[in-house]
Protein backbone atom coordinates (compact mmCIF):
# COMPACT_ATOMS: atom_id res chain seq x y z
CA UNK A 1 27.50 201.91 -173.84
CA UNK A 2 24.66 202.69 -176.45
CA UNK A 3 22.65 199.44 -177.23
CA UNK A 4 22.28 198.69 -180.90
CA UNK A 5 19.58 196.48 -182.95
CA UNK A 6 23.02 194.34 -182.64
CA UNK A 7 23.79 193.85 -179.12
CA UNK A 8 19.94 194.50 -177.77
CA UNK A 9 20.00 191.10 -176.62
CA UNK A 10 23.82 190.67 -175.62
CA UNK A 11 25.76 191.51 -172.62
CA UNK A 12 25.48 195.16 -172.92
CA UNK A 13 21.13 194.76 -172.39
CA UNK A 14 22.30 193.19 -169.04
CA UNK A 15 23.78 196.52 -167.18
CA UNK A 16 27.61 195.73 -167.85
CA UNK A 17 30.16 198.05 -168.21
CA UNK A 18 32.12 198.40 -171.69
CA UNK A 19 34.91 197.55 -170.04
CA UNK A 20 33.90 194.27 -168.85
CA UNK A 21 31.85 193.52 -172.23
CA UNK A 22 35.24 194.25 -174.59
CA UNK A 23 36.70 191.83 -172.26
CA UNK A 24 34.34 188.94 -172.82
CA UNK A 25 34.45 189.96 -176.42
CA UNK A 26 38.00 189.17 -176.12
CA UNK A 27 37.29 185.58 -174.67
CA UNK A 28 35.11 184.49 -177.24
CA UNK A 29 31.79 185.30 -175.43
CA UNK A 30 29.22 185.90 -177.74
CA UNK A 31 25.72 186.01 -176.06
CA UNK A 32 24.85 185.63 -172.61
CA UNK A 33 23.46 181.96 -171.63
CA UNK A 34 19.87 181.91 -169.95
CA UNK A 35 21.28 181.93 -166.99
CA UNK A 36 23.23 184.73 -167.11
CA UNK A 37 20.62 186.87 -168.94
CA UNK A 38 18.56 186.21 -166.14
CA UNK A 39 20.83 186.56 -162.78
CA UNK A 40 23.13 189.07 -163.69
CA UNK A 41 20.55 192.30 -163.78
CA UNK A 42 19.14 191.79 -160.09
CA UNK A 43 22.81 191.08 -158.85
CA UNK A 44 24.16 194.27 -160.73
CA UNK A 45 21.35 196.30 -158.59
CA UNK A 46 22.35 194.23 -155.20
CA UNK A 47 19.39 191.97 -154.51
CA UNK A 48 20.20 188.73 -153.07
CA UNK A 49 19.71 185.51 -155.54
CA UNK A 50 18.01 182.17 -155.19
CA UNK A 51 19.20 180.39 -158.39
CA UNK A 52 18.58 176.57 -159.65
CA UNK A 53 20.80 175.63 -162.62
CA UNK A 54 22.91 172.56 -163.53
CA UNK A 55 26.68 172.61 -163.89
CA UNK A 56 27.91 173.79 -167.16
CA UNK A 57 25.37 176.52 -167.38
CA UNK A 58 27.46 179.55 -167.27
CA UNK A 59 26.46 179.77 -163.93
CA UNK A 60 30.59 180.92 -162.91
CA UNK A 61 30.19 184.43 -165.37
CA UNK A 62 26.64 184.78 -164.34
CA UNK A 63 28.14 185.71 -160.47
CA UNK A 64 31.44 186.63 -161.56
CA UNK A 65 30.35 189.50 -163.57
CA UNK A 66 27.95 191.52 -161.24
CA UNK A 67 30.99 191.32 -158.20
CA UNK A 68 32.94 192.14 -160.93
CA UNK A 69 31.16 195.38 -161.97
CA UNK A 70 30.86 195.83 -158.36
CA UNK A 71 34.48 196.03 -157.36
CA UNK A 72 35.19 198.29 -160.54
CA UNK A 73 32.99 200.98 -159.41
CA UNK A 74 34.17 200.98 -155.98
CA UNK A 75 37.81 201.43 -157.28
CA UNK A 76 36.50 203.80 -159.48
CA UNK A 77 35.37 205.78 -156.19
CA UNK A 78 38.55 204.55 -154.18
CA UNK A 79 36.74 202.23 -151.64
CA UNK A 80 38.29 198.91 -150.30
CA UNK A 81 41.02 198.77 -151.93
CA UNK A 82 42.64 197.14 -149.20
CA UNK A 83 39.75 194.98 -148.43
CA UNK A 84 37.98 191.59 -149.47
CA UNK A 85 35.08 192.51 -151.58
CA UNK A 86 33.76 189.20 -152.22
CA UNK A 87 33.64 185.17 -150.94
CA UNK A 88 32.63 182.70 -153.41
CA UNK A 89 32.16 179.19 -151.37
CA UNK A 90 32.47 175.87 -153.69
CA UNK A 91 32.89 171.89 -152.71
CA UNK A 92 35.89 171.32 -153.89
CA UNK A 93 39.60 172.68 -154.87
CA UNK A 94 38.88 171.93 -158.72
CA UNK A 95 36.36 174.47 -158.59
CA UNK A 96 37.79 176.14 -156.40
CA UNK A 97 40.81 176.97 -159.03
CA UNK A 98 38.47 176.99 -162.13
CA UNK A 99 36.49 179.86 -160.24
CA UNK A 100 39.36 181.80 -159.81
CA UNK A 101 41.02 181.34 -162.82
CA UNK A 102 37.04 182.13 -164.57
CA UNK A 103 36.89 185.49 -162.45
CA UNK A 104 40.67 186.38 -162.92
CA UNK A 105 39.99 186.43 -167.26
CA UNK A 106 36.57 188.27 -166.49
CA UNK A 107 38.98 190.48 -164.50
CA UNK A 108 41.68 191.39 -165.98
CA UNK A 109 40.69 194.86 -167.35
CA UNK A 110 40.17 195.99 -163.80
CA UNK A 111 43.16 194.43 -162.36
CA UNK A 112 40.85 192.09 -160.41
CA UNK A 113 43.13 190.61 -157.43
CA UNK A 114 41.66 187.12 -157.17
CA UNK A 115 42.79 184.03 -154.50
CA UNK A 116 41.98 180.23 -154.60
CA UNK A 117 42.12 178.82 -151.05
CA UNK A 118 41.67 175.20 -150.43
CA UNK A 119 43.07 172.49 -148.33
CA UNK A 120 46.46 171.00 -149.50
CA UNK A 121 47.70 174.37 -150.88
CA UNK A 122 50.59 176.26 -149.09
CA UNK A 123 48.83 178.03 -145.57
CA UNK A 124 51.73 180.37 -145.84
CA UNK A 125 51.59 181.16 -149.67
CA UNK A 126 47.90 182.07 -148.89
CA UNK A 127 48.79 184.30 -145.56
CA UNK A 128 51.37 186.08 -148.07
CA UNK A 129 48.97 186.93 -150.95
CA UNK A 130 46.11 187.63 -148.42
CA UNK A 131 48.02 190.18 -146.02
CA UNK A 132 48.97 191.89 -149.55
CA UNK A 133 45.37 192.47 -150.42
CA UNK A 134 42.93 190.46 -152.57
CA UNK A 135 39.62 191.82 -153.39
CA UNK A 136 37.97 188.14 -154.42
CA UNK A 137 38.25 184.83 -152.41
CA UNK A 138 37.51 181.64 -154.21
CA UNK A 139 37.51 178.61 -151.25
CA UNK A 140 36.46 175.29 -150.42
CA UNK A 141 34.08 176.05 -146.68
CA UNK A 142 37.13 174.14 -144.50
CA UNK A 143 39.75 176.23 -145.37
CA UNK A 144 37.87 179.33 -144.95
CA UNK A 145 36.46 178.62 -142.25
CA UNK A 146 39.99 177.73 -140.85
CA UNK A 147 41.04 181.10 -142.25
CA UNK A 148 38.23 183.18 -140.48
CA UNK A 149 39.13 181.27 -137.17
CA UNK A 150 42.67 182.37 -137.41
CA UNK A 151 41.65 185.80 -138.29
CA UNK A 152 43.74 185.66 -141.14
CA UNK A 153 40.86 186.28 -143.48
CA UNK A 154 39.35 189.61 -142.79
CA UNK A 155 35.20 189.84 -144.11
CA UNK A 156 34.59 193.26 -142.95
CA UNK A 157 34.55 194.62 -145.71
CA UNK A 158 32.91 192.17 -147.48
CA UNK A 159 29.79 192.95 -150.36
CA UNK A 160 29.10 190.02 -151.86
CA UNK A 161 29.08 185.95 -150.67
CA UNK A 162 27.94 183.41 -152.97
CA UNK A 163 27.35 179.55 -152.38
CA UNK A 164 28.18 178.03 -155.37
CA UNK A 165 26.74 174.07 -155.96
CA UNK A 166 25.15 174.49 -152.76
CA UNK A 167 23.16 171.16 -153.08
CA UNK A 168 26.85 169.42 -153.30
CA UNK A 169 28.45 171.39 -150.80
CA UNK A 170 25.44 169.83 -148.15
CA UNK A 171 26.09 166.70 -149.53
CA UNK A 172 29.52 166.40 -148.50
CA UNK A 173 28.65 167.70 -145.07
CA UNK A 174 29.65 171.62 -144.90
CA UNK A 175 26.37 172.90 -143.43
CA UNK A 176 27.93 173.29 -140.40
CA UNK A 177 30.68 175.19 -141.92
CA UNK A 178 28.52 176.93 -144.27
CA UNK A 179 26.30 178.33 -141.05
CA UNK A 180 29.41 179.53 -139.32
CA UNK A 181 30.70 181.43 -141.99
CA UNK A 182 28.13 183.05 -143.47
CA UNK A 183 27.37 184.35 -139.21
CA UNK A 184 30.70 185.53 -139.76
CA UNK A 185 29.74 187.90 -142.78
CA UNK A 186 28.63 191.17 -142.34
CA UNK A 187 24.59 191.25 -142.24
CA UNK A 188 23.83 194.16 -145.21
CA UNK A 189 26.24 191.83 -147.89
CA UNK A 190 24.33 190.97 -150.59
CA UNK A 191 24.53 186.36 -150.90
CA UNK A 192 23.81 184.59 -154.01
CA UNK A 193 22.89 181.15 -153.85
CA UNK A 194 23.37 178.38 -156.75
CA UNK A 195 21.97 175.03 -156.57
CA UNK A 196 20.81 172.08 -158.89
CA UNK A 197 18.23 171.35 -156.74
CA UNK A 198 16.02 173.33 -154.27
CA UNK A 199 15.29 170.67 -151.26
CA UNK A 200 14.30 171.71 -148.08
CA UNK A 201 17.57 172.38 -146.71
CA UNK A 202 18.48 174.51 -149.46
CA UNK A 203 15.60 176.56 -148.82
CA UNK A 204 15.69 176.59 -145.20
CA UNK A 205 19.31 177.96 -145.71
CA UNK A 206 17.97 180.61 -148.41
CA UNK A 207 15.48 181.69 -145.80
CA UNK A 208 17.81 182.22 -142.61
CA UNK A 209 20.67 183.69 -144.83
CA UNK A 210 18.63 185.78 -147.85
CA UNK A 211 16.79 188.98 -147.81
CA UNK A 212 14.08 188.84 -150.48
CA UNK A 213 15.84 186.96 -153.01
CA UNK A 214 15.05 187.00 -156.44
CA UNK A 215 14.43 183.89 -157.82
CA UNK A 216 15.95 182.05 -161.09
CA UNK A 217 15.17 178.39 -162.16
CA UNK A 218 16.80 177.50 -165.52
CA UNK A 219 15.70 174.49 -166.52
CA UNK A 220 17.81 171.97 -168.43
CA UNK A 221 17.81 171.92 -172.26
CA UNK A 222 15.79 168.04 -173.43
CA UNK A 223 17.76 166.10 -176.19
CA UNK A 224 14.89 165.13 -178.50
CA UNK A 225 14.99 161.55 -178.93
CA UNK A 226 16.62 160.87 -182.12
CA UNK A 227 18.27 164.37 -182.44
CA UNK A 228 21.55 162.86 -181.12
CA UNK A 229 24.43 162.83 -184.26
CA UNK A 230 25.53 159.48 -185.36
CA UNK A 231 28.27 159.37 -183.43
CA UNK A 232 30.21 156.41 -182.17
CA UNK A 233 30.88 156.74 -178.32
CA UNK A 234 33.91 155.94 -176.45
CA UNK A 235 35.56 156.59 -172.96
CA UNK A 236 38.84 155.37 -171.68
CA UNK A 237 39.72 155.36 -168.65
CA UNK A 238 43.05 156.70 -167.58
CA UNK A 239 44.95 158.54 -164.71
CA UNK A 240 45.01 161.98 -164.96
CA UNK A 241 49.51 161.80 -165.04
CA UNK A 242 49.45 159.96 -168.28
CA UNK A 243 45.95 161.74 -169.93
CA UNK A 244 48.34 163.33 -172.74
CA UNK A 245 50.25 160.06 -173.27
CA UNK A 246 47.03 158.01 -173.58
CA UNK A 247 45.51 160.41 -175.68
CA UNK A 248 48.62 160.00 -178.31
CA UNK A 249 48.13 156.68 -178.29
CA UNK A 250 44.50 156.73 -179.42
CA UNK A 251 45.12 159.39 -181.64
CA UNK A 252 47.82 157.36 -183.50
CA UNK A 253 45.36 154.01 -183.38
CA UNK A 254 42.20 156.29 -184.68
CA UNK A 255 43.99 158.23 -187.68
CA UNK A 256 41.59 160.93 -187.37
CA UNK A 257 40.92 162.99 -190.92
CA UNK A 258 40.39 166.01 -188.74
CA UNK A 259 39.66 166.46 -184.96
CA UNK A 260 38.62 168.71 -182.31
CA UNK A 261 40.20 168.22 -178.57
CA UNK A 262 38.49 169.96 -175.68
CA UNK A 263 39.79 171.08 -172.98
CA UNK A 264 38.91 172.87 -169.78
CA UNK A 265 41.16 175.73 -169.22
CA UNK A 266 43.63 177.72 -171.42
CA UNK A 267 46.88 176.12 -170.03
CA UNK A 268 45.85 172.86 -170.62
CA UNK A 269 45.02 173.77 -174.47
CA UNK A 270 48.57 175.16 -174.76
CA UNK A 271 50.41 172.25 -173.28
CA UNK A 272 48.80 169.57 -174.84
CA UNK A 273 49.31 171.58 -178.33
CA UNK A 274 52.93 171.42 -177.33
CA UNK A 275 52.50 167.59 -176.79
CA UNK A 276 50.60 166.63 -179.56
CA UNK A 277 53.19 168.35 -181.89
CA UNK A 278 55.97 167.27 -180.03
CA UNK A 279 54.49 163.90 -181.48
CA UNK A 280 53.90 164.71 -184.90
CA UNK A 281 50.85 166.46 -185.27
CA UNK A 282 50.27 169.56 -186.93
CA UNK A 283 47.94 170.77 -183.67
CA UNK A 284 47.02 175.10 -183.28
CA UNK A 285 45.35 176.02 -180.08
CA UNK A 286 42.52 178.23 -179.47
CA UNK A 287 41.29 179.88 -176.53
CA UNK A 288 40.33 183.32 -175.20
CA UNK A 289 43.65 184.71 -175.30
CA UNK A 290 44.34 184.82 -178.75
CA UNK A 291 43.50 187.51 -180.80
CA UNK A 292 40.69 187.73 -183.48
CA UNK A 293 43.27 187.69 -186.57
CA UNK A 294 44.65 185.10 -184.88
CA UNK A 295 41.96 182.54 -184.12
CA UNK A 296 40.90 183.80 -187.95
CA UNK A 297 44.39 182.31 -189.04
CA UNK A 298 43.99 179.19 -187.13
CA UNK A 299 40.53 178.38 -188.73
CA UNK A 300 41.75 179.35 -191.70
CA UNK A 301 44.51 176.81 -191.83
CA UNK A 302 41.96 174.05 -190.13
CA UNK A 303 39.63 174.29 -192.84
CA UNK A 304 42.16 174.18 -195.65
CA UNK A 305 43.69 171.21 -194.24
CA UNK A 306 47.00 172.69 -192.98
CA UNK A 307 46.38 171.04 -189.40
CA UNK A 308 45.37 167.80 -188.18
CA UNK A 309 43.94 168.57 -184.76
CA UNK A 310 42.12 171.77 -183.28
CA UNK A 311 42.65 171.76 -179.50
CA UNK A 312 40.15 174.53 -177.68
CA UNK A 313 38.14 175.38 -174.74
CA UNK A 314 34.78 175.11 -174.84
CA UNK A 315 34.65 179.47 -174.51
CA UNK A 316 36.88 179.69 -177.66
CA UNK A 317 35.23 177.29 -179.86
CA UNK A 318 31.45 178.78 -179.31
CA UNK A 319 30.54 180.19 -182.44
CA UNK A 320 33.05 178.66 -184.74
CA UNK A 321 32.15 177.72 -188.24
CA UNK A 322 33.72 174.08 -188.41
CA UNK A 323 32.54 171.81 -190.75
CA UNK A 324 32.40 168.08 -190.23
CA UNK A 325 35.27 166.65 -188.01
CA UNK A 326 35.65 162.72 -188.28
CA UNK A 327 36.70 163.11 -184.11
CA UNK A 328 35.92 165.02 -181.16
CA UNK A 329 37.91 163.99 -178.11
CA UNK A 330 36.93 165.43 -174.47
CA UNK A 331 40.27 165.50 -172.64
CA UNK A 332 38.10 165.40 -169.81
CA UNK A 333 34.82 164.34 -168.94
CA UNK A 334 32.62 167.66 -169.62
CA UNK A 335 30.45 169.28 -166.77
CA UNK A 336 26.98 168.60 -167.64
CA UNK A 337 25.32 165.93 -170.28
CA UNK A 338 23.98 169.06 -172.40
CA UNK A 339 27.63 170.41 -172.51
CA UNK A 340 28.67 166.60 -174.06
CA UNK A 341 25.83 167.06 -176.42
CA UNK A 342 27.25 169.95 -177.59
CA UNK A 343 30.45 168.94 -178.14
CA UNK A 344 29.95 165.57 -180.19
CA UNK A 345 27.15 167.54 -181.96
CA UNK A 346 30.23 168.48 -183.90
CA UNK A 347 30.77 165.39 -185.55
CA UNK A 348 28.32 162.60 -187.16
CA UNK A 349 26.60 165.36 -189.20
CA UNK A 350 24.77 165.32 -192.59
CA UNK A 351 24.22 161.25 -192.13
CA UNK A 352 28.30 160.57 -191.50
CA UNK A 353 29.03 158.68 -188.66
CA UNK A 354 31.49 160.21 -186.57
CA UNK A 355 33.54 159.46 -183.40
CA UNK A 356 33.48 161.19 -179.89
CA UNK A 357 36.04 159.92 -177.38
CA UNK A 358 36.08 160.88 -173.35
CA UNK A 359 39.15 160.53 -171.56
CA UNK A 360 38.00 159.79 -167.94
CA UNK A 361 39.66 159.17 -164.48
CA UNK A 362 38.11 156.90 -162.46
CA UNK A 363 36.57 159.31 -160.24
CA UNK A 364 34.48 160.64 -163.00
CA UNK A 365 32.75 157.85 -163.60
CA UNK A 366 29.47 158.97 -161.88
CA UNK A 367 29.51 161.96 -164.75
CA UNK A 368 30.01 159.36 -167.76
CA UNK A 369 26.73 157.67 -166.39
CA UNK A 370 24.41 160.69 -165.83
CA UNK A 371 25.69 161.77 -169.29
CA UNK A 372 23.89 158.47 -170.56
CA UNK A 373 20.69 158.66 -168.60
CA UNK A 374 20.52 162.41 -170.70
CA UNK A 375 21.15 160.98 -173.80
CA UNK A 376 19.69 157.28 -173.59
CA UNK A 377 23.18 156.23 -175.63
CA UNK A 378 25.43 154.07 -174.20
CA UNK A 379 29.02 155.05 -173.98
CA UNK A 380 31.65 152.11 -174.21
CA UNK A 381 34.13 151.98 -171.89
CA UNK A 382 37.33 150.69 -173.40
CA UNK A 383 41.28 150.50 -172.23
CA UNK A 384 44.09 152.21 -173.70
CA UNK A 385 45.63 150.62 -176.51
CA UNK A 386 48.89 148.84 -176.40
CA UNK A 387 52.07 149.02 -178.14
CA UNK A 388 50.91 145.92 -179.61
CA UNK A 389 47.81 146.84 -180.68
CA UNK A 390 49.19 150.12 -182.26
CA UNK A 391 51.63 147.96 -184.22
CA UNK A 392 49.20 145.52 -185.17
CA UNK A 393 46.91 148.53 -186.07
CA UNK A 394 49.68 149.91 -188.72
CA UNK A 395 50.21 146.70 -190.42
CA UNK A 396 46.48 146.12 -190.97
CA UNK A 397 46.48 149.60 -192.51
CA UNK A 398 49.36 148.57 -194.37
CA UNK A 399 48.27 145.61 -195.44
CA UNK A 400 44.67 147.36 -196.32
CA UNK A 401 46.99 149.80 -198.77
CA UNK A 402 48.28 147.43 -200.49
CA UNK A 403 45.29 145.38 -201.23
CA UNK A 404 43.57 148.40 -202.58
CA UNK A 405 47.10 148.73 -204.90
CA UNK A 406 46.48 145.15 -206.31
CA UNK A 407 42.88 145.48 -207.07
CA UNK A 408 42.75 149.30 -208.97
CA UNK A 409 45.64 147.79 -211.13
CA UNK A 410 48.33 149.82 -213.55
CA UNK A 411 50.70 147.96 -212.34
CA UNK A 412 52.20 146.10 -215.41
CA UNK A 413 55.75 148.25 -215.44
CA UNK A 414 56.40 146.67 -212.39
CA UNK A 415 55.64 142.69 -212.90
CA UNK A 416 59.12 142.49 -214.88
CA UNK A 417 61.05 143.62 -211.22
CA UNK A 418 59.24 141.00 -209.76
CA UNK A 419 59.80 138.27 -212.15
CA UNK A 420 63.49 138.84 -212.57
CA UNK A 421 63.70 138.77 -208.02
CA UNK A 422 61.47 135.39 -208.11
CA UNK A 423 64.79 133.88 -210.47
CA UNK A 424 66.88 133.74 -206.98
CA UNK A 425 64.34 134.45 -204.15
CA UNK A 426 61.34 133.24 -202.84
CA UNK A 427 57.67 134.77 -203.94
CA UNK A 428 56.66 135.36 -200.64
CA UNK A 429 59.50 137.05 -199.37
CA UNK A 430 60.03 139.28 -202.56
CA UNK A 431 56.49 139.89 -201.17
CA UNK A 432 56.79 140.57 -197.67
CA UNK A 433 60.48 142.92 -198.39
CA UNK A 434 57.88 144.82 -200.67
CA UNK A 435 55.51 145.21 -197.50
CA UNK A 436 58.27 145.81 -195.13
CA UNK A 437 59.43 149.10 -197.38
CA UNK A 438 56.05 150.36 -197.80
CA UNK A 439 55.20 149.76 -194.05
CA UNK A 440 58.32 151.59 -192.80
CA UNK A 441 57.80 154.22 -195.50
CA UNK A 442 54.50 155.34 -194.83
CA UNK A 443 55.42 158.38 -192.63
CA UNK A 444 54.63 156.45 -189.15
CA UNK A 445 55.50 158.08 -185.86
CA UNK A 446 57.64 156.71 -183.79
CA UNK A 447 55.56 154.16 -181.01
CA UNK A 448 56.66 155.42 -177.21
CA UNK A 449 56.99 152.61 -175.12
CA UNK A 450 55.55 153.84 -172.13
CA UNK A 451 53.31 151.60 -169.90
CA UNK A 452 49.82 152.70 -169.86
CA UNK A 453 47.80 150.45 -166.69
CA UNK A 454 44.61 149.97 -167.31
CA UNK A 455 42.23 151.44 -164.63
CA UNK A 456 38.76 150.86 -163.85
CA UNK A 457 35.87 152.85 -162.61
CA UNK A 458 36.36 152.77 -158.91
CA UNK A 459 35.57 154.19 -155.98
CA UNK A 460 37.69 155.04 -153.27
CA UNK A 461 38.51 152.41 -150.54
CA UNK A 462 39.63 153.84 -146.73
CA UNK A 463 43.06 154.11 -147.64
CA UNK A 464 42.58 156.29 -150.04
CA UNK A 465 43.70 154.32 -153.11
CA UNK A 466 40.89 152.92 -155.93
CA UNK A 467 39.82 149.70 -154.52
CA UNK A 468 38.27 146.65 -156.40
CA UNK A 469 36.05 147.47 -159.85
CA UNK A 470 32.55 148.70 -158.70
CA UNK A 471 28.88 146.13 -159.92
CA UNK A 472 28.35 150.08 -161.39
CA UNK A 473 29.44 153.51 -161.47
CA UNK A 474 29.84 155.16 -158.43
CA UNK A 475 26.73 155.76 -156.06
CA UNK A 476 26.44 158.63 -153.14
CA UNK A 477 27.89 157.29 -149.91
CA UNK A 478 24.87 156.94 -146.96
CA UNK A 479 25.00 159.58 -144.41
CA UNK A 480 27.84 158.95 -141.65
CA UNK A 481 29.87 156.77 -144.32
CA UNK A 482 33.06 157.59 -145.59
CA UNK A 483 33.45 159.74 -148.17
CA UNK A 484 35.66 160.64 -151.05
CA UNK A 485 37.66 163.91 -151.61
CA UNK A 486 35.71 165.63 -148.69
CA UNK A 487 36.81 167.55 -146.00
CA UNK A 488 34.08 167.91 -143.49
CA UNK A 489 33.75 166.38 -140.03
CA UNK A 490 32.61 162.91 -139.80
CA UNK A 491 31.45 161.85 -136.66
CA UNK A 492 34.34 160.67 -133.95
CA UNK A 493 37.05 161.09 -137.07
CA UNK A 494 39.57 164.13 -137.35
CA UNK A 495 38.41 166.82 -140.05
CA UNK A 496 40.75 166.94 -143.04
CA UNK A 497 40.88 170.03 -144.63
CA UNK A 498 40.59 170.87 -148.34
């Protein structure tokens, strides 16, 4: 593809194909984080990778792409078609299926065949798609490692492995794991390594399982003090079943002029679109698999007031000319503090206030308070509101109505009504009938009646249930403790796998 004054300084200066490039055009990409602009040439040309960047750094496209350009050119020449090209290791099975779902969009032009595999997922599903062929393997190190042990996951024809969130994956005790499967791996693959921090054991694993690596530290973006929007700052938290029911709630207790909703993935834009106007909303979705004319149509109707709610991933939204929002709502709790930023960046501008509000589970606590030591801002914590409150909510807004009513005046044809109902009935209740009519007639949604428990930021007790509310957020287990969603050995206990 012929670089223009244009894309000099996009994805096609990095050494991808067109192919690949039309298809992040497709998703929304528009230029290539630091990250990528800086990993994805020495992976193209096969030399191993020592990286350092945060979560939420585009660090999933910056090794998605290369294996991705490497896999189409070995089709292209009719290798390993039969074989697995590539093993990306990650912590935990929520990576685990963003990853693949990440590298199955990227792929898609080149029919990319692409397989989560994590503990608690069907071993016999995963057998099936694995004996069909599957040229990239997204897993948690248990479950791989239980794979390769089997020999139900064949590596020799593996290219590429890449540790993804290596520092976590040490911190939840894979190194063991991670040692035996990357001895399992052929020795001329190429390995990538991703980390947020480089400590001594990260290194030390670098320099027993890298040749020559290149090395890429990306170092977070600074919020200037007082650069943050005025933005009020909320999070709720709420079990991940009744997110969409909790965020209806809010949404009906806020009144929001006009709102953005993130979300993480494409599905969960389109069924919370479905929710929202199942509830009376005018919501529109956009993510990276609409078309251009059709995210143009979206905005188009957003900015002319024809919806009340934009719901989008953070891919589709990058770039798009929205002016100020009264809301921003984070259906989840985003992946790094600079990705927050971002977000409520959106709202509180020219000198407005605005609102941001984080739906979070418990477990996500720990993110909610490294999101404040970024931004020095406190974020209040706050419960769901109740029926009750919603109702009590509407009749103050109500009641605020028809104050405003009385005091701008005009309303002289009317007195006579009054004065003729006050010959047989009481003042007050002429009054409150009045109310009543203009309550019910407002255009309220209906209030569902569903039971929303308020939750607290917890961590996990041995049973596996949320135990008692923490002095503060959540803090990193000791070594030889118990911890939360892991799956590697603890000493004298039975490993669980992911």
């Amino acid at each position: 593809m012929n670089v223009t004054n244009n894309d000099r300084d996009g994805f096609a200066s990095l050494g991808l194909s067109d192919r690949l490039i039309r298809t992040l055009s497709d998703l929304g990409y528009e230029e290539p984080t630091p990250v990528q602009r800086e990993a994805i040439p020495p992976l193209i040309n096969g030399t191993d990778l020592l990286g350092q960047a945060a979560t939420g750094t585009g660090k999933t496209a910056a090794f998605a792409l290369p294996l991705l350009e490497m896999m189409s050119a070995d089709k292209e020449r009719g290798r390993g078609a039969a074989k697995v090209r590539a093993l990306v290791l990650v912590p935990t099975r929520e990576l685990a299926m963003q990853v693949a779902e990440a590298v199955h969009r990227y792929g898609k032009s080149i029919n990319a065949r692409v397989l989560p595999v994590y503990g608690g997922q069907s071993m016999h599903q995963q057998l099936v798609v694995l004996k069909r062929g599957v040229d990239v393997v997204v897993a948690t190190p248990g479950r791989a490692l239980d794979h390769i042990r089997r020999r139900t996951l064949d590596l020799s024809g593996l290219r590429t492995v890449i540790l993804d969130e290596a520092d976590e994956m040490l911190d939840m005790g894979f190194a063991e794991d991670l040692e035996a499967i990357l001895e399992s791996t052929p020795g001329n693959r190429q390995t990538a390594l991703f980390s947020a921090t480089l400590a001594p054991r990260i290194r030390a694993i670098a320099k027993r399982h890298l040749k020559n690596p290149v090395q890429v530290k990306i170092e977070p973006e600074k919020t200037k003090q007082g650069s943050m929007p005025r933005v009020r700052q909320v999070a709720y938290m709420v079990n991940r079943q009744q997110k969409a029911s909790a965020l209806g709630r809010i949404l009906d207790v806020e009144s929001p002029g006009s709102a953005i909703v993130f979300c993480r993935t494409r599905t969960e834009v389109d069924e919370l679109q479905e929710k929202l106007n199942s509830r009376g909303y005018r919501a529109e979705a956009i993510h990276g698999g609409l078309s251009q004319d059709q995210r143009d149509r979206v905005m188009k109707k957003f900015r002319e007031g024809g919806l009340d709610i934009l719901v989008a991933t953070d891919v589709a939204a990058r770039g798009l000319d929205i002016g100020h929002l009264s809301h921003v709502f984070n259906f989840d709790v985003p992946s790094s503090p600079d990705a927050y930023v971002h977000r409520i960046g959106r709202t509180g501008r020219a000198g407005r206030e605005g609102v941001a509000i984080t739906l979070a589970e418990p477990r996500e606590s720990r993110m909610l308070r490294n999101i404040e030591q970024h931004t020095k801002q406190k974020i209040r914590v706050a419960t769901v509101p109740t029926v009750h409150d919603l109702k009590s909510r509407r009749l103050e807004t109500t009641r605020a109505s028809v104050r405003t009513a009385a005091e701008e005046g005009g309303l002289e044809s009317y007195r006579g009504i009054i004065q003729s109902l006050a010959e047989d009935l009481d003042i007050v209740d002429v009054a409150a009938a009045a109310f009543k009519l203009v309550h019910e007639a407002d255009g309220r949604r209906e209030i569902d009646d569903e039971i929303i428990p308020p939750v607290h930021a917890a961590t996990r007790d041995h049973s596996g249930g949320y135990g008692k509310k923490p002095k503060s957020f959540e803090r990193k287990p000791k070594p030889g403790k118990w911890r939360p969603d892991r799956t590697a050995t603890v000493k004298g206990k039975k490993k669980r796998k992911r």
